[in-house]
Protein backbone atom coordinates (compact mmCIF):
# COMPACT_ATOMS: atom_id res chain seq x y z
CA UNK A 1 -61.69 79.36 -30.41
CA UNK A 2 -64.42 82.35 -30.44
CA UNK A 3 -62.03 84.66 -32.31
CA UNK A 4 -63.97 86.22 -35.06
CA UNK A 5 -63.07 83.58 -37.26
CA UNK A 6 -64.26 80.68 -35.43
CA UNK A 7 -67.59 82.30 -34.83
CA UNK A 8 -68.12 83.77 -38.44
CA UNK A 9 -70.99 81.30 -39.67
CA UNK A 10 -71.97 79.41 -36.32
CA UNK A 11 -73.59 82.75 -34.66
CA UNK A 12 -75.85 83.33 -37.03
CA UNK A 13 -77.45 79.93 -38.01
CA UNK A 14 -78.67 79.39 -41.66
CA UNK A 15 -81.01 76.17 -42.44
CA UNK A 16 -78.83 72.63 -42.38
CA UNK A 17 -77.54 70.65 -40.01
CA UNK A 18 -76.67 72.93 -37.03
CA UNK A 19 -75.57 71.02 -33.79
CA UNK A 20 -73.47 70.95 -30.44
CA UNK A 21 -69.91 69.39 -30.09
CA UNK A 22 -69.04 68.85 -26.50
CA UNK A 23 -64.79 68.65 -25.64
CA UNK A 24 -64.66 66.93 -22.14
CA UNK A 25 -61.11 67.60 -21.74
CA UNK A 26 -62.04 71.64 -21.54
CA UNK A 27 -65.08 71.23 -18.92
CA UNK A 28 -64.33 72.78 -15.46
CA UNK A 29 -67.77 72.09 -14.44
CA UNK A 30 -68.56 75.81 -13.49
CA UNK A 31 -72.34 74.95 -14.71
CA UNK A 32 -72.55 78.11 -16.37
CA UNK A 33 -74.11 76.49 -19.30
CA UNK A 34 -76.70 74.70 -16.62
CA UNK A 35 -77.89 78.48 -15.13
CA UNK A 36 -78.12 79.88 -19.00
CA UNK A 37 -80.31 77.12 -19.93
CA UNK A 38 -82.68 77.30 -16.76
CA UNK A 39 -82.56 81.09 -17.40
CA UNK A 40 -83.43 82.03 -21.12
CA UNK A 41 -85.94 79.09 -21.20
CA UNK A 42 -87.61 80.16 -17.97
CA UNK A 43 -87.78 76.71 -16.29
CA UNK A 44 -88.39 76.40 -12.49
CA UNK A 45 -85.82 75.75 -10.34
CA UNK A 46 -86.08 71.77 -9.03
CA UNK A 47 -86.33 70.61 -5.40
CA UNK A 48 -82.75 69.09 -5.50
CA UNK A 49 -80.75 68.65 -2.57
CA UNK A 50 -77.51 67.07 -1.85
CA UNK A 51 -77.59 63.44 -2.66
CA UNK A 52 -74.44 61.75 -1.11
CA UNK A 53 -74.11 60.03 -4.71
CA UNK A 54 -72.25 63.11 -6.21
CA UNK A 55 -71.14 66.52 -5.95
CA UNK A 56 -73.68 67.51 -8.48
CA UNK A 57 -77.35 68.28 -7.48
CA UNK A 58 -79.30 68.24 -10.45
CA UNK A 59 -78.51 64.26 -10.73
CA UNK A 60 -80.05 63.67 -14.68
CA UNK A 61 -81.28 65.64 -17.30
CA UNK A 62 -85.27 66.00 -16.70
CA UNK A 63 -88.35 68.16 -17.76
CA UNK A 64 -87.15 70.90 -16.06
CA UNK A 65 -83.12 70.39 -16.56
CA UNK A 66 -82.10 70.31 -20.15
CA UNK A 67 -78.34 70.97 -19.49
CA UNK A 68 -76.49 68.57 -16.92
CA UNK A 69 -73.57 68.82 -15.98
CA UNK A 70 -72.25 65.24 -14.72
CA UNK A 71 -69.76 64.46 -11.80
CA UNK A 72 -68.07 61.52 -12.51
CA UNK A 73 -65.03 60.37 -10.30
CA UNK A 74 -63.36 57.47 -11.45
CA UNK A 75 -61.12 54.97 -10.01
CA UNK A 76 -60.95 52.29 -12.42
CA UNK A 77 -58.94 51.68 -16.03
CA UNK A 78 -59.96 52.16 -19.14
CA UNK A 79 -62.10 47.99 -19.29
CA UNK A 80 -63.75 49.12 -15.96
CA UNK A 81 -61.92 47.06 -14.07
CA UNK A 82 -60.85 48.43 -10.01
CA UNK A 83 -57.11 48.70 -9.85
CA UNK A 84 -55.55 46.21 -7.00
CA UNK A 85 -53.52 49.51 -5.38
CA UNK A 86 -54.63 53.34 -5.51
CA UNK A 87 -52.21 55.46 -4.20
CA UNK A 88 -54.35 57.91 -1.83
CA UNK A 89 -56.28 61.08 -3.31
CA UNK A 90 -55.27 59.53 -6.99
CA UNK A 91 -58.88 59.77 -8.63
CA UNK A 92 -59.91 61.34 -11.55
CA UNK A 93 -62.77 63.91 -12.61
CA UNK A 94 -65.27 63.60 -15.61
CA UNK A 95 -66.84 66.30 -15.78
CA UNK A 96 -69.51 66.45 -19.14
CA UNK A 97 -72.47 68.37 -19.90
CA UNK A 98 -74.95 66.16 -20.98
CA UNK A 99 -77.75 67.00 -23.14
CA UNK A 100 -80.47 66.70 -25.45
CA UNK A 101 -78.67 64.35 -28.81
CA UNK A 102 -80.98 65.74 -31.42
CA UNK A 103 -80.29 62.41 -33.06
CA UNK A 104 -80.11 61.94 -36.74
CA UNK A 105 -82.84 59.28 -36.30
CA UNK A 106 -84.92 60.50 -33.33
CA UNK A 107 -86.51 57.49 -31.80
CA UNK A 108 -88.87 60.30 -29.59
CA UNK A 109 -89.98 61.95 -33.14
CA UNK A 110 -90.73 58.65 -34.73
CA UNK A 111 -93.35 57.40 -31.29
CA UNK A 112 -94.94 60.59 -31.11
CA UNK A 113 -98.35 59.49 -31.86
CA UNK A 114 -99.50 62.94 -32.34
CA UNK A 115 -96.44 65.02 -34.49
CA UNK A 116 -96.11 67.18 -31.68
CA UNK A 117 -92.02 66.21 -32.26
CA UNK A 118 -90.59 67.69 -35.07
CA UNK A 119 -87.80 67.98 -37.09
CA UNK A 120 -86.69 71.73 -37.73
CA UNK A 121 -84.51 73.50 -40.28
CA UNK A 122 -81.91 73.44 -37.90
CA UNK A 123 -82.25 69.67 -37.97
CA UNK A 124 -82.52 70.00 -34.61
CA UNK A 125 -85.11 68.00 -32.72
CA UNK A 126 -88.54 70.05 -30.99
CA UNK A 127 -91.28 69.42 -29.32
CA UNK A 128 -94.01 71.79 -29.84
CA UNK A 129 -95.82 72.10 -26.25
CA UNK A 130 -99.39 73.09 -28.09
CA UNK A 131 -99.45 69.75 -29.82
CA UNK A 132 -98.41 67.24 -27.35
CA UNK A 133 -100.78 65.49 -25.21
CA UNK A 134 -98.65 64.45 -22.93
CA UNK A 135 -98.75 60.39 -23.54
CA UNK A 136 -95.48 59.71 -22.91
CA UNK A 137 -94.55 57.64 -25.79
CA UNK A 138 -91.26 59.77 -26.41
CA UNK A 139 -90.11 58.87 -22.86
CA UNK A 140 -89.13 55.31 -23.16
CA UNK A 141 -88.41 55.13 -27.03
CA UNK A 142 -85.48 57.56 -26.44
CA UNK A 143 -82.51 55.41 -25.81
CA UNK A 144 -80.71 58.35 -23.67
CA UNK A 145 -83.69 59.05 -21.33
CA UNK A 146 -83.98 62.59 -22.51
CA UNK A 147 -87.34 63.87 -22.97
CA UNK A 148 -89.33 63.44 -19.30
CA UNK A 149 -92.80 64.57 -18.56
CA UNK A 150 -93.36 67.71 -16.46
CA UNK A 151 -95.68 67.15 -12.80
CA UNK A 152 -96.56 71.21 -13.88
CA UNK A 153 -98.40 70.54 -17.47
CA UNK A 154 -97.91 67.16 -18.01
CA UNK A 155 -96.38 67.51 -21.60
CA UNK A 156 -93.09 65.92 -22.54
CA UNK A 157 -90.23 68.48 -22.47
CA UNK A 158 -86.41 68.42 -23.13
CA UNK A 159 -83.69 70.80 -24.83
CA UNK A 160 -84.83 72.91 -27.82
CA UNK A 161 -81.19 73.69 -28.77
CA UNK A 162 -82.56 77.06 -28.44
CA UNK A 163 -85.08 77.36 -31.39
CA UNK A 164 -85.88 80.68 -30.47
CA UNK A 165 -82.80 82.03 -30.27
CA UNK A 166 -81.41 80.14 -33.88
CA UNK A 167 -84.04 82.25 -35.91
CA UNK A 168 -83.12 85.04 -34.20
CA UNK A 169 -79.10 84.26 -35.77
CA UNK A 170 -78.12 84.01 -31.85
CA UNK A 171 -76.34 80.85 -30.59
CA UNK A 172 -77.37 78.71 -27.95
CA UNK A 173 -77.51 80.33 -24.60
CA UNK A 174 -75.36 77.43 -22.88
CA UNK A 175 -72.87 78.10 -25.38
CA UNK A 176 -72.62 81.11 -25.41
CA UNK A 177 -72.25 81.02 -21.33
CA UNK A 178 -69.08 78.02 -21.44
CA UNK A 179 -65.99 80.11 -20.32
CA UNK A 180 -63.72 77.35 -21.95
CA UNK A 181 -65.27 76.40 -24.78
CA UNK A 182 -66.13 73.14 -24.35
CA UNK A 183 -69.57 73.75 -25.95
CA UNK A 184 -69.26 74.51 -29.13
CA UNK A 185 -72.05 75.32 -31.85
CA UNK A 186 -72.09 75.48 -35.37
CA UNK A 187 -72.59 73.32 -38.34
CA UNK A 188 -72.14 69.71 -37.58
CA UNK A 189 -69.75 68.99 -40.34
CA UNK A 190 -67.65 71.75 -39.08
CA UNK A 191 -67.82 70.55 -35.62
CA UNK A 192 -66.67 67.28 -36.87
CA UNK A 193 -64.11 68.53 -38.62
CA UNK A 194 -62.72 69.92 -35.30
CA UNK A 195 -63.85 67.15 -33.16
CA UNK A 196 -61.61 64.74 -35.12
CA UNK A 197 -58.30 67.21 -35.14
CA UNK A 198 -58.95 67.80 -31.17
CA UNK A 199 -58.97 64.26 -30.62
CA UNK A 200 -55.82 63.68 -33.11
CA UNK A 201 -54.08 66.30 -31.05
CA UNK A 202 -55.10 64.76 -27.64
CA UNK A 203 -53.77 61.27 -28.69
CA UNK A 204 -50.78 63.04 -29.91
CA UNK A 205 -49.98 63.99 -25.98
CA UNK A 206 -51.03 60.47 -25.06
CA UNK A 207 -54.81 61.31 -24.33
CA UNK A 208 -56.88 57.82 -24.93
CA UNK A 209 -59.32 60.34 -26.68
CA UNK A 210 -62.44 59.31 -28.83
CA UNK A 211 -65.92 60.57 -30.71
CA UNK A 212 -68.89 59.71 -29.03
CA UNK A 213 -71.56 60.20 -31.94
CA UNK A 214 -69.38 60.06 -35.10
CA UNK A 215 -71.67 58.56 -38.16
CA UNK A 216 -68.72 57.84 -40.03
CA UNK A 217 -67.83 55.45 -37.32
CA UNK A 218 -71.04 53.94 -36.98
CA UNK A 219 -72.62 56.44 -34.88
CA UNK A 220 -74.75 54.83 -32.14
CA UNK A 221 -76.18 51.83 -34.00
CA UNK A 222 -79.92 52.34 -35.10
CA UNK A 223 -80.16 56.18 -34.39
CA UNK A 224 -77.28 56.88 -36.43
CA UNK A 225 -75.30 59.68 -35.86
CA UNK A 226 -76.12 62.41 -33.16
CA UNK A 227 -76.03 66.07 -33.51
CA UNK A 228 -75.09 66.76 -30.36
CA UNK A 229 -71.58 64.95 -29.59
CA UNK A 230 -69.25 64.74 -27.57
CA UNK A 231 -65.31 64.07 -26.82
CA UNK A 232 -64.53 61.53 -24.52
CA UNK A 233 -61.57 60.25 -22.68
């Protein structure tokens, strides 16, 4: 998909709605997209260690991990529910990188007592670090548990969606890193657009594919649709 077609007009962002569509089904979980993130934005590598809850050791999204790439092995059907008999070694991998929504109504921007959270002309979601106090209000009013206050400065911090680099007409840097693709940025009606044929195509080869994020469909309740989505299975 990063032929020269596919890229013309999602490199080199113009104002509007510009946002990331996430295709689980193409995730190796190589965490490419994790190192890019910690290295263009410059944030300090974490104390993590291995857990024993997963083979992944960043565990969440936090001040100083905006990209997370999730481990998910699962044993159980489609309602949740534990089959009776598992054949042996018969699990399955979900492997998503998790980030930042940049929600179409950003529960974060609309608590921050001081406007330190702003909406840009990306309509991507920031929070200027010379403006926030640090007060925490974003932390609990986002329903994903995204934005997290550093122990370094004490500010509120979380994915940018690379500002920096969208002025500059450069696309995200965890994009730009995924070897398969399964980040993709550009225009979210575009992304859309391909979201809904990629899932079309999955259930096509029997692939209980879905949107997760969709505001045609409802998006996620109160905060509408998200700018960051994602395909699920």
């Amino acid at each position: 998909m990063k032929g020269p077609a596919a890229l013309e007009g999602t490199t080199r962002a113009r104002p509007g709605a510009f946002g990331f569509l996430t295709d689980t089904t193409l995730c190796i979980g190589c965490k490419a997209c994790e190192v890019a993130c910690k290295q263009w934005n410059q944030l300090p590598m974490d104390d993590f260690g291995f857990t024993g809850m997963s083979y992944d050791n960043t565990g969440d999204l936090g001040a100083t991990t905006w990209r997370h790439v999730a481990f998910i092995e699962r044993i159980s059907d489609r309602e949740g529910r534990r089959p009776t008999t598992l054949a042996p070694f018969q699990s399955n991998w979900l492997m998503l990188s998790d980030v930042c929504k940049h929600c179409v109504h950003a529960g974060c921007m609309e608590a921050c007592p001081t406007g330190a959270i702003i909406r840009t002309e990306f309509d991507t979601v920031v929070i200027q670090q010379d403006i926030c106090n640090g007060c925490g209000y974003c932390v609990p009013a986002c329903p994903f548990g995204v934005p997290a206050l550093s122990p370094l400065d004490g500010k509120a911090h979380k994915c940018t969606l690379c500002y920096d680099r969208l002025k500059d007409g450069l696309e995200p840097a965890c994009a730009k890193a995924c070897p398969t693709d399964a980040i993709q940025f550009g225009p979210v009606h575009a992304l859309m657009d391909r979201a809904r044929a990629r899932v079309s195509e999955l259930r096509a080869q029997g692939v209980e594919a879905r949107i997760y994020g969709d505001q045609a469909l409802g998006g996620t309740g109160g905060i509408g649709g998200l700018n960051a989505f994602f395909i699920l299975t």
